[in-house]
Protein backbone atom coordinates (compact mmCIF):
# COMPACT_ATOMS: atom_id res chain seq x y z
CA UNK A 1 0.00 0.00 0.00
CA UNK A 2 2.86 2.40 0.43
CA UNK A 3 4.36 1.66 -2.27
CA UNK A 4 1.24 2.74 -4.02
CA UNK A 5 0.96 5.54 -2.47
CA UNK A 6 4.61 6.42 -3.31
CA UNK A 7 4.00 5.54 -7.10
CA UNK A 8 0.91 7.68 -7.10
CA UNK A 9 2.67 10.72 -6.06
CA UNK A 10 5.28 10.10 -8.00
CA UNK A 11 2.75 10.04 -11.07
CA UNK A 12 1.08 13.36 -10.02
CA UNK A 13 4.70 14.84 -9.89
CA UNK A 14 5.24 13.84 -13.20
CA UNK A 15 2.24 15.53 -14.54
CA UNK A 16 2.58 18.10 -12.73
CA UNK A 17 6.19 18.60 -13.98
CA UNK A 18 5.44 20.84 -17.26
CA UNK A 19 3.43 23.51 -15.30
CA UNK A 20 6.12 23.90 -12.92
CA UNK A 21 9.01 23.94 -15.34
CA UNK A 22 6.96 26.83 -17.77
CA UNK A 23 8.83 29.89 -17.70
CA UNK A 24 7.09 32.71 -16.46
CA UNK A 25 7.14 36.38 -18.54
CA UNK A 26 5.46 39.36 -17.00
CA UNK A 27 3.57 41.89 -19.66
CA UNK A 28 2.41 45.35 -18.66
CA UNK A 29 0.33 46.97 -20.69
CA UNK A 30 -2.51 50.30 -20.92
CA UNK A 31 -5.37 48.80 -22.06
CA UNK A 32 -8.66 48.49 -20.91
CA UNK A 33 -12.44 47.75 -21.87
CA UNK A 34 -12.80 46.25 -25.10
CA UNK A 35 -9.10 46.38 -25.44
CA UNK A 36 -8.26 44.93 -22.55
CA UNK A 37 -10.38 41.98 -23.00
CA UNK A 38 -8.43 41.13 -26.14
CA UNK A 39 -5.36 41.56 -25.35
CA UNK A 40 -6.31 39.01 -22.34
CA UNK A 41 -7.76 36.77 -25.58
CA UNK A 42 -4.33 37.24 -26.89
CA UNK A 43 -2.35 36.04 -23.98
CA UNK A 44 -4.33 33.15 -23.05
CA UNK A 45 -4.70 32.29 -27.51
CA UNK A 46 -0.89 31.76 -26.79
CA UNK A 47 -0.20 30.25 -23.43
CA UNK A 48 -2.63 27.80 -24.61
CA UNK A 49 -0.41 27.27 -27.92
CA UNK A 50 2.40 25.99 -25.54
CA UNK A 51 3.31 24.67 -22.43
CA UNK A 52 6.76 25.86 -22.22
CA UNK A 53 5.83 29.40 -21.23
CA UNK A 54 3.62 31.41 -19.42
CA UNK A 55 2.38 35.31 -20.15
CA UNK A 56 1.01 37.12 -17.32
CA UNK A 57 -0.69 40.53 -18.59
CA UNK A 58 -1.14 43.18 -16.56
CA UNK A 59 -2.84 46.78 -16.72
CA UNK A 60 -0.96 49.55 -14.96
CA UNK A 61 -2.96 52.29 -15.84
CA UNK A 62 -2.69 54.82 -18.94
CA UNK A 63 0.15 55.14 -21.02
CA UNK A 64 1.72 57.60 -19.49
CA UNK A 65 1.17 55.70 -16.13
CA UNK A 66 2.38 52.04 -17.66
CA UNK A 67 5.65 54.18 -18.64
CA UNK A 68 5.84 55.88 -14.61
CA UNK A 69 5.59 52.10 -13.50
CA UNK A 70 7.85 50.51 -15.61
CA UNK A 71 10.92 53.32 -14.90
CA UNK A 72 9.89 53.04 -11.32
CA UNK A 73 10.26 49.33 -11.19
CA UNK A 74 13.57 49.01 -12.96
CA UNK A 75 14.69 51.22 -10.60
CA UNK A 76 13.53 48.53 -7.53
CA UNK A 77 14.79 45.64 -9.40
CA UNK A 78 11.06 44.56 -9.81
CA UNK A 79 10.62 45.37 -14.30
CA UNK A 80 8.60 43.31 -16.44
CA UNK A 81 9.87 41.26 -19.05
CA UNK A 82 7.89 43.50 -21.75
CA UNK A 83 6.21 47.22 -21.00
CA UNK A 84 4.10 48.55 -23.46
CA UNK A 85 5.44 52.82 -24.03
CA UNK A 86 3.80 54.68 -26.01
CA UNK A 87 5.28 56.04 -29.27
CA UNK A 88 6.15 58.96 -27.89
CA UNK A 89 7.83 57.59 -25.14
CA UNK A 90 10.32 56.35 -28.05
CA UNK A 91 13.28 58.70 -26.94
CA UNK A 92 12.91 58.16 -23.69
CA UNK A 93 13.16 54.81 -23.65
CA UNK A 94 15.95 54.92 -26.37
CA UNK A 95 17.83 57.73 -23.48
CA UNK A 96 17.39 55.18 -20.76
CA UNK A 97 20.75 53.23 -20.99
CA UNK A 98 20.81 49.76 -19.19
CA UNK A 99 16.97 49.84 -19.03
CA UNK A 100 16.26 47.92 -22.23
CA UNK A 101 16.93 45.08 -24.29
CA UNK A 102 16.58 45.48 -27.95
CA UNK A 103 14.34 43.66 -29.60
CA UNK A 104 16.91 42.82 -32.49
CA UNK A 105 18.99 41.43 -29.65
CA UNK A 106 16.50 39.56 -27.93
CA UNK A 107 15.31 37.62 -31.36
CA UNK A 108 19.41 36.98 -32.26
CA UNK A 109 20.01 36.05 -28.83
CA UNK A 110 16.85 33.53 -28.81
CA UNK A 111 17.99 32.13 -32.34
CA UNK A 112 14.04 33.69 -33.26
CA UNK A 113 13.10 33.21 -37.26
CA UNK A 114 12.79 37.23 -36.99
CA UNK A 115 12.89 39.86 -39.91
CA UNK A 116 12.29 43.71 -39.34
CA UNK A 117 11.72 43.92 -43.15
CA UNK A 118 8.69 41.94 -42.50
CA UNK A 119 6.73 45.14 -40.88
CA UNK A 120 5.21 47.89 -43.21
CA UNK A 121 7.78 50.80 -43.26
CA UNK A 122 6.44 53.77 -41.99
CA UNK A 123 5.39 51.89 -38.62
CA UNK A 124 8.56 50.15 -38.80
CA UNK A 125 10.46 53.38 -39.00
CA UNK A 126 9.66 54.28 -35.70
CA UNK A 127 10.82 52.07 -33.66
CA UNK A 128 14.24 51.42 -35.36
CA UNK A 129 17.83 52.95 -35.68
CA UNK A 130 18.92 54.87 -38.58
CA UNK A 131 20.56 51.33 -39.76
CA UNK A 132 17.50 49.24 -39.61
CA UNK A 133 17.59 47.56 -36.54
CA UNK A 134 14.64 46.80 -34.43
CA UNK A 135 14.75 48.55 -30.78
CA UNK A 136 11.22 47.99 -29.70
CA UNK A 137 8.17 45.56 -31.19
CA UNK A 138 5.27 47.51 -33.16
CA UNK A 139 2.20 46.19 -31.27
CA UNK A 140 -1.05 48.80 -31.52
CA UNK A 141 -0.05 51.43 -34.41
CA UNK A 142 -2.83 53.49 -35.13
CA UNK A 143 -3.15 57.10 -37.30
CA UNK A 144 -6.07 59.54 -36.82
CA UNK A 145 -8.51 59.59 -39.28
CA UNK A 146 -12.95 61.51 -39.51
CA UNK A 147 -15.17 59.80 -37.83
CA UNK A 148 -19.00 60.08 -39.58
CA UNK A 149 -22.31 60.12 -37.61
CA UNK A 150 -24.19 59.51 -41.35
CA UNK A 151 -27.51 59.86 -38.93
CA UNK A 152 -26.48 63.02 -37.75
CA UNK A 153 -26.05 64.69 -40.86
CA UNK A 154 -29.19 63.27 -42.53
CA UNK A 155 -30.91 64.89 -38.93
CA UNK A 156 -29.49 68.23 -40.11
CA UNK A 157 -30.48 68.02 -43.98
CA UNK A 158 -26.94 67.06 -45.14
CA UNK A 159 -26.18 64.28 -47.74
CA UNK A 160 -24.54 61.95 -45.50
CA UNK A 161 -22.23 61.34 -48.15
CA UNK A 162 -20.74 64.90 -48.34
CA UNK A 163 -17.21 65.49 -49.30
CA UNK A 164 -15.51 65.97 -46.39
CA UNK A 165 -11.63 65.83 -47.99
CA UNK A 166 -10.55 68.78 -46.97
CA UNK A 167 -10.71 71.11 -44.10
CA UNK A 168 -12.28 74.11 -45.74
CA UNK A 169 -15.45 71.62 -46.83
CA UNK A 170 -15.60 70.46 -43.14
CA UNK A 171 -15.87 73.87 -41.75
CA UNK A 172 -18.88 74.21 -44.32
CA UNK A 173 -20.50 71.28 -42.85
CA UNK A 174 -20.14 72.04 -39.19
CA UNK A 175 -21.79 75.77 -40.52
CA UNK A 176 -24.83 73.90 -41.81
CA UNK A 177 -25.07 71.67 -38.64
CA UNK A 178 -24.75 74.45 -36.11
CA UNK A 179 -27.72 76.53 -38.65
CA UNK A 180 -29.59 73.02 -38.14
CA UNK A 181 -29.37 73.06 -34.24
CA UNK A 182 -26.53 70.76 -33.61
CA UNK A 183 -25.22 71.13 -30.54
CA UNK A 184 -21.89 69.53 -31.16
CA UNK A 185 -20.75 69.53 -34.84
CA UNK A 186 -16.93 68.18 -34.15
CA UNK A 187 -15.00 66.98 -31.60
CA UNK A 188 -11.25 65.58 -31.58
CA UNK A 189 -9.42 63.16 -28.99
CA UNK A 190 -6.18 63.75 -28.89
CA UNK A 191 -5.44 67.16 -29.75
CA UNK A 192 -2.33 67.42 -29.98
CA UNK A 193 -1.38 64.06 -32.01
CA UNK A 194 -3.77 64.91 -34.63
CA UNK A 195 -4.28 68.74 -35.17
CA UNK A 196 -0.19 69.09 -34.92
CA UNK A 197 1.88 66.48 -34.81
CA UNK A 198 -0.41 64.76 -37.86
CA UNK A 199 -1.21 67.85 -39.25
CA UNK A 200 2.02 68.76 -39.99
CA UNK A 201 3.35 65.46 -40.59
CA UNK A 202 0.12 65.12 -43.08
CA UNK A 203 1.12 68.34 -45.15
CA UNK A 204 4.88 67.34 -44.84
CA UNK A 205 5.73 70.48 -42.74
CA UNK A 206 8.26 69.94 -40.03
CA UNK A 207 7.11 69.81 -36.54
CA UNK A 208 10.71 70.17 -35.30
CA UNK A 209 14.44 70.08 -36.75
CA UNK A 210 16.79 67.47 -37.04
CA UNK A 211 13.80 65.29 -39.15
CA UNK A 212 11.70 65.74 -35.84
CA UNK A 213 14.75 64.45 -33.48
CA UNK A 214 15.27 61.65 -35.47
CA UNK A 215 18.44 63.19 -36.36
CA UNK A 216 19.32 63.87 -32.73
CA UNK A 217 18.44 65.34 -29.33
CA UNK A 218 19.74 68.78 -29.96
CA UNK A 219 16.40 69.74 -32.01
CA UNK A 220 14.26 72.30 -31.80
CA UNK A 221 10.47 72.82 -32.15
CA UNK A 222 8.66 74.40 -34.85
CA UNK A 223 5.19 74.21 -34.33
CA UNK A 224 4.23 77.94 -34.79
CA UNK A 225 4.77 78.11 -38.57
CA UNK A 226 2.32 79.53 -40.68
CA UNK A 227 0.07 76.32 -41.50
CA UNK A 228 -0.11 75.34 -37.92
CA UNK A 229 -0.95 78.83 -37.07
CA UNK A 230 -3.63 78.82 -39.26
CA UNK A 231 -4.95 75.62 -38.30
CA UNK A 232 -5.43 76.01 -34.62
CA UNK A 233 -6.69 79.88 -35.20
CA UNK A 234 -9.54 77.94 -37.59
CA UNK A 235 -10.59 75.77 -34.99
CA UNK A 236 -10.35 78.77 -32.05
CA UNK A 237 -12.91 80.49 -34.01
CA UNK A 238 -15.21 77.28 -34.45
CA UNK A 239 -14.76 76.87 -31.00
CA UNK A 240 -16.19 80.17 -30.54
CA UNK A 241 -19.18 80.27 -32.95
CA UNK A 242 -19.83 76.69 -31.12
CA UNK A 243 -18.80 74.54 -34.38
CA UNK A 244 -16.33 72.41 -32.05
CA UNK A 245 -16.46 71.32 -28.92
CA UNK A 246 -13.37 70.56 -26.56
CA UNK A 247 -13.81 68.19 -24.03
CA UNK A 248 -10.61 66.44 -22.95
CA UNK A 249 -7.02 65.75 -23.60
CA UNK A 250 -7.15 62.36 -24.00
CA UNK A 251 -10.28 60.39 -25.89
CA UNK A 252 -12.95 61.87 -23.29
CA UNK A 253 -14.83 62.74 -26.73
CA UNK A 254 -15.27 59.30 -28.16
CA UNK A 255 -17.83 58.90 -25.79
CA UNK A 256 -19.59 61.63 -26.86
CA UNK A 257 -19.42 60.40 -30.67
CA UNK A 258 -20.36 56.75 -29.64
CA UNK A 259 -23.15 58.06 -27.70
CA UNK A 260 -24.68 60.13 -31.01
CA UNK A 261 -24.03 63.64 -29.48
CA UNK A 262 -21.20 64.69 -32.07
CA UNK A 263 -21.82 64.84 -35.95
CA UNK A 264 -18.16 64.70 -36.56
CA UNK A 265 -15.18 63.23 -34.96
CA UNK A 266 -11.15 63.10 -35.60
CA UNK A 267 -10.13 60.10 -33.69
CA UNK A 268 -7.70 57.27 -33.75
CA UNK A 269 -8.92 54.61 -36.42
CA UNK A 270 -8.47 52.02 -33.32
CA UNK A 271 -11.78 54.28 -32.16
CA UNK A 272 -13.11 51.31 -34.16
CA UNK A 273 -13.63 48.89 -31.65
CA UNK A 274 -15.38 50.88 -29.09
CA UNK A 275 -17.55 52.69 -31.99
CA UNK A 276 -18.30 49.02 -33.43
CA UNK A 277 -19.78 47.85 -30.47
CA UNK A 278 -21.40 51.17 -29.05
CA UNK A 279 -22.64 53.14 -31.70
CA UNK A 280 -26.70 52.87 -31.84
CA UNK A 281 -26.24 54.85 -35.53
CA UNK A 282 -25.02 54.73 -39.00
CA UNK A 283 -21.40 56.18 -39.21
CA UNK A 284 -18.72 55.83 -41.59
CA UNK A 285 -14.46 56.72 -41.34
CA UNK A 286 -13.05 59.00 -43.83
CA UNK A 287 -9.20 60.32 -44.59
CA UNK A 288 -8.41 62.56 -42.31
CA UNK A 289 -8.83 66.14 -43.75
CA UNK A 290 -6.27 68.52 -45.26
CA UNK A 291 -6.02 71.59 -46.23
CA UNK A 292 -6.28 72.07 -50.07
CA UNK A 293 -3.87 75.30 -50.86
CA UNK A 294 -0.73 73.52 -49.34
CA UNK A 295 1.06 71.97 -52.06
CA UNK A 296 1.99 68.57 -52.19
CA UNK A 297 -0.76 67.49 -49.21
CA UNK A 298 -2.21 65.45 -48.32
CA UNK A 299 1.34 63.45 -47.49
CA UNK A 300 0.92 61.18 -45.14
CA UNK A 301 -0.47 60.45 -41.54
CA UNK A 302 1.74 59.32 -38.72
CA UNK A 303 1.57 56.55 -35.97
CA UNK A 304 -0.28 56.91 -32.95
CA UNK A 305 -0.25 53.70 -30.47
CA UNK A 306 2.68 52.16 -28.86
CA UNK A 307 4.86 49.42 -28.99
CA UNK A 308 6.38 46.67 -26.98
CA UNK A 309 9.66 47.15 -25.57
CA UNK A 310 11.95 44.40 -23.45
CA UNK A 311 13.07 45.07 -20.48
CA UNK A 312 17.13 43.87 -19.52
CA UNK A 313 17.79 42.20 -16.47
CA UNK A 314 15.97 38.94 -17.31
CA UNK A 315 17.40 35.20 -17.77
CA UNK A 316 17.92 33.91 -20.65
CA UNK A 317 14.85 31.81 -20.48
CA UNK A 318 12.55 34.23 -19.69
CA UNK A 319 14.09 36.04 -23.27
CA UNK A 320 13.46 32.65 -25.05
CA UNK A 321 9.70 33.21 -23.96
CA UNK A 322 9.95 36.50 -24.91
CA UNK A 323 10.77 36.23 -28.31
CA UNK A 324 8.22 33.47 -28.51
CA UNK A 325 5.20 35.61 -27.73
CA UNK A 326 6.47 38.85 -29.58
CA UNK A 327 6.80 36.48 -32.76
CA UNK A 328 2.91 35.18 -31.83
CA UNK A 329 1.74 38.75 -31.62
CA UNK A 330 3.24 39.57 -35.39
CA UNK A 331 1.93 36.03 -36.88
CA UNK A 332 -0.76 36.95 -39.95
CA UNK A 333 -3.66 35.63 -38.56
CA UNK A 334 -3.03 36.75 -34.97
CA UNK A 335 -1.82 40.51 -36.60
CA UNK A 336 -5.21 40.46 -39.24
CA UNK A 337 -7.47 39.31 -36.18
CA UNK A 338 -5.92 42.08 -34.28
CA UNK A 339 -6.02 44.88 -37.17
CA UNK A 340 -9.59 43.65 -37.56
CA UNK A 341 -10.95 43.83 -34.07
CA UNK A 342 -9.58 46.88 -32.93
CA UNK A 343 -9.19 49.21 -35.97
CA UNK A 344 -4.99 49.41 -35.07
CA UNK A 345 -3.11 49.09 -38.55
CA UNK A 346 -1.97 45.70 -39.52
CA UNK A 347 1.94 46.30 -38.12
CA UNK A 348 2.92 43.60 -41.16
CA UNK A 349 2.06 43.43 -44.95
CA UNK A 350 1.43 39.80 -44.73
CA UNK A 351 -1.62 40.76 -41.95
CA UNK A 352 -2.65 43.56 -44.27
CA UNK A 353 -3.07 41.05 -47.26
CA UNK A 354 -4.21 38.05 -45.50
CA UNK A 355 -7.09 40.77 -44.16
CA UNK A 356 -7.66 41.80 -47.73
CA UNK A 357 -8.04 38.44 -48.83
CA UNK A 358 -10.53 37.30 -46.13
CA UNK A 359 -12.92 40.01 -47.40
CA UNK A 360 -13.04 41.97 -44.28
CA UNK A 361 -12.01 45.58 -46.22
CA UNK A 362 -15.03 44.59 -48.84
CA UNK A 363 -17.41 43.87 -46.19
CA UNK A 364 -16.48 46.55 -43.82
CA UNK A 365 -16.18 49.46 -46.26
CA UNK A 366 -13.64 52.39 -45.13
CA UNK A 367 -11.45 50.09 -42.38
CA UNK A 368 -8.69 50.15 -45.12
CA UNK A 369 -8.46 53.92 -45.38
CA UNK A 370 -5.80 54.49 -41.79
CA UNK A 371 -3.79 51.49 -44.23
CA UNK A 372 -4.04 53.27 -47.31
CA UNK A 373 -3.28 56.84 -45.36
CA UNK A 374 -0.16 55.55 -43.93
CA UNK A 375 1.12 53.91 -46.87
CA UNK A 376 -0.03 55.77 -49.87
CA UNK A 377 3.16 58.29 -50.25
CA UNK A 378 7.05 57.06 -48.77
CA UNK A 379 7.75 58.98 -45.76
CA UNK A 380 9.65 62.05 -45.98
CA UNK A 381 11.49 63.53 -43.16
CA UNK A 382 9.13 65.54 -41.81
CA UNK A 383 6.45 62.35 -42.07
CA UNK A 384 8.01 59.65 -40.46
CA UNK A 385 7.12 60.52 -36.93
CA UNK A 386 8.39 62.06 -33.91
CA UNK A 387 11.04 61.31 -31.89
CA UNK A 388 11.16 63.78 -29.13
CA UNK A 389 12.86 63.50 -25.84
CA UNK A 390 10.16 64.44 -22.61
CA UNK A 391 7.84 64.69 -25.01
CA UNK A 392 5.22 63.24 -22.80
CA UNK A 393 5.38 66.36 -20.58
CA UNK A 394 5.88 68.69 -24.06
CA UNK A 395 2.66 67.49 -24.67
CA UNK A 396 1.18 68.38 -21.55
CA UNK A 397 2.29 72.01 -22.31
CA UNK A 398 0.87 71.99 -25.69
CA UNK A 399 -2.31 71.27 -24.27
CA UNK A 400 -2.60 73.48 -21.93
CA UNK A 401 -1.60 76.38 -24.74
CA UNK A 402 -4.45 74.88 -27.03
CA UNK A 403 -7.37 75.04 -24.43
CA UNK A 404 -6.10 78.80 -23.91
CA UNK A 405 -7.27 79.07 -27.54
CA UNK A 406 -10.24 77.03 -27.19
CA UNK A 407 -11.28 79.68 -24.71
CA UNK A 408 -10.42 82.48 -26.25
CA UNK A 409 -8.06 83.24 -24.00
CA UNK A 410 -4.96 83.25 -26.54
CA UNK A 411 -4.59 83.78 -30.23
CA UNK A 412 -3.53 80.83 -32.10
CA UNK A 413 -0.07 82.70 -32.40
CA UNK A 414 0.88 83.44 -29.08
CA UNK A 415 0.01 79.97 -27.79
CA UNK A 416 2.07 77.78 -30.60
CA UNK A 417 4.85 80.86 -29.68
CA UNK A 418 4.55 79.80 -26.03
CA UNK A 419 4.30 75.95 -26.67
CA UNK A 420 7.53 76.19 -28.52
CA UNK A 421 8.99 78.48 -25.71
CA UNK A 422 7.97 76.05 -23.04
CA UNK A 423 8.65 73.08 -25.14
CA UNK A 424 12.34 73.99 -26.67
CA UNK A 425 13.13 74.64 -22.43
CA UNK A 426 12.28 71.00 -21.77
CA UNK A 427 14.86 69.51 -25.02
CA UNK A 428 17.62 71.35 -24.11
CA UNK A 429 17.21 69.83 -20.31
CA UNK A 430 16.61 66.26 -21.85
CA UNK A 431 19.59 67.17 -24.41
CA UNK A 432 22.15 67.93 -21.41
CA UNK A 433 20.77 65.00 -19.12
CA UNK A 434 21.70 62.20 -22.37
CA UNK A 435 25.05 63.75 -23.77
């Protein structure tokens, strides 16, 4: 009987074996809602795939938070093995030496069937060095594009299918809706990604020297030239005559799109998931608008989204598991089934065509159009992104110079004159700090 006993355990430590050999890797990420619930589908679509490792995902707030936490816990000897930044966390990351373990690196290392060629350029772009190698994964890329509420414009006696190309035809729209009662014509998320950074990227107007600090730290902004100038005094004054509507930083105003308040609505196209599943009305997604009398626009849009960096201090197992997963997140089908749920570009051609061919751009008309926008024109310097160091907080000072216009408080001038002021102070302190 013992020696029953004794085989029996010995039989339920030999099952038990695999679990307690996988190799654990820890994933922080910024999503939640409808977001979060696939990325969950994600990680548990791969730990089921294998037994030899384990993902554990875990929200730690927005992005700027997820970035606070990961810094903090390198610091205490506590980091993940992968921390989603946001793309504008780029040169910060890049500055933060010791921190990180490239992602080039961490495929060689693993021996990893890996090839950066494989991801579509101008998302690629972003997250690599000027000779091609890969610092950080492209995970959720997105690029601002219009939003449609076809009901509300019908409501207001306006052919849903307007042309809304360019800027100067919106602002004749959001005239007829305000003379039809509408109480919010446009709103944006993200106001500073998409009527600066995108609109100058989109009209292939610098937003700051040295190819947007791609070329280096000691850069400079320039985000009070004449077209941006314009642009933010255009929207001041609809802001005014109660054509647009400000109501947050972040994307506060997609719920006020998804709910059917707002006619019109320049978001992320990964606002596709949340507007998919919300939205009790008929909308559509357009290009995102440009104006017509600069030549050469519309150029093209920039990335939005963030990407997946590795942390260093990790065994060598736990960067076997690593490069695992990261190569399951940029498979086709789990890439197209990721492109297609959330509205976040397809970070590979292969998941762009494999979508294509599965009929999912034919039966969901105008989900192609953030592809086609990205990809339409090669990236010039002043269009492949931004690469800014503090940029989270330059942000936070652009903001606050744009609501001073939204109130009427400042000209469109002064505040862009201000932003730069602020903004320039906080690159030179990033550009002694890394030297």
């Amino acid at each position: 009987m013992i020696r029953n006993m004794l085989l029996s355990g010995v039989a339920v430590m030999a099952t038990a074996a695999p679990a307690l050999a996988q190799t654990e890797v820890d994933f922080w990420h910024a999503f939640t809602g409808r977001l979060g619930e696939l990325v969950a589908e994600q990680v548990e679509t791969f730990n089921a795939s294998q037994s030899d490792y384990k993902v554990t995902a875990s929200h730690k707030g927005n992005y700027s938070e997820t970035l606070n936490a990961g810094i903090a816990a390198f610091r205490a000897g506590e980091q993940p093995d992968i921390l989603m930044v946001f793309e504008v966390g780029t040169a910060t990351m890049m500055a933060a030496k010791g921190a990180i373990k490239p992602v080039y690196e961490v495929m060689a290392d693993a021996g990893a069937d890996f090839n950066p060629d494989d991801y579509i350029s101008s998302i690629n772009g972003y997250y690599t060095t000027s000779d091609g190698k890969m610092l950080s994964l492209p995970y959720n890329a997105s690029t601002p594009v219009l939003w449609v509420n076809r009901d509300a414009l019908s409501g207001a006696g306006i052919d849903p299918d307007v042309d809304l190309t360019t800027w100067e035809q919106v602002g004749d729209v959001l005239g007829d809706l305000k003379e039809a009662g509408h109480s919010c014509p446009l709103v944006t998320a993200w106001q500073s990604w998409i009527q600066l950074e995108n609109l100058s990227a989109y009209h292939n107007v610098p937003f700051a020297t040295k190819s947007n600090g791609f070329g280096g730290f000691d850069t400079e902004l320039e985000i009070n030239g004449p077209l941006q100038v314009k642009h933010i005094q255009t929207m001041g004054e609809w802001a005014k005559d109660g054509k647009f509507v400000y109501t947050g930083r972040r994307n506060e105003s997609g719920a006020n799109f998804r709910s059917g308040e707002c006619a019109l609505f320049t978001e992320s196209s990964a606002g596709y998931a949340g507007i998919k599943d919300e939205a009790q009305f008929e909308f559509d997604v357009r290009p995102l608008p440009y104006w017509s009398d600069v030549e050469g626009a519309p150029q093209n849009t920039i990335i939005g989204g963030a990407s997946l960096w590795v942390m260093a201090g990790q065994s060598d197992e736990e960067y076997k598991g690593v490069a695992e997963f990261l190569n399951f997140l940029s498979s086709p089908e789990i890439q197209a089934k990721w492109h297609q749920d959330t509205g976040y570009l397809p970070s590979t051609q292969a998941a762009a065509d494999l979508t294509a061919e599965q009929g999912f751009y034919e039966a969901n008309p105008g989900t192609d159009i953030a592809v086609k926008q990205m990809t339409a024109k090669a990236p010039t310097e002043n269009s492949k992104g931004i690469r800014l160091g503090s940029y989270d907080q330059i942000r936070t000072i652009i903001d606050e110079e744009l609501e001073a216009v939204w109130t009427g408080d400042k000209d469109a001038q002064a505040a862009l004159d201000s932003a730069k002021k602020r903004g320039d102070e906080l690159l030179r302190r990033f550009e002694q700090a890394n030297r």
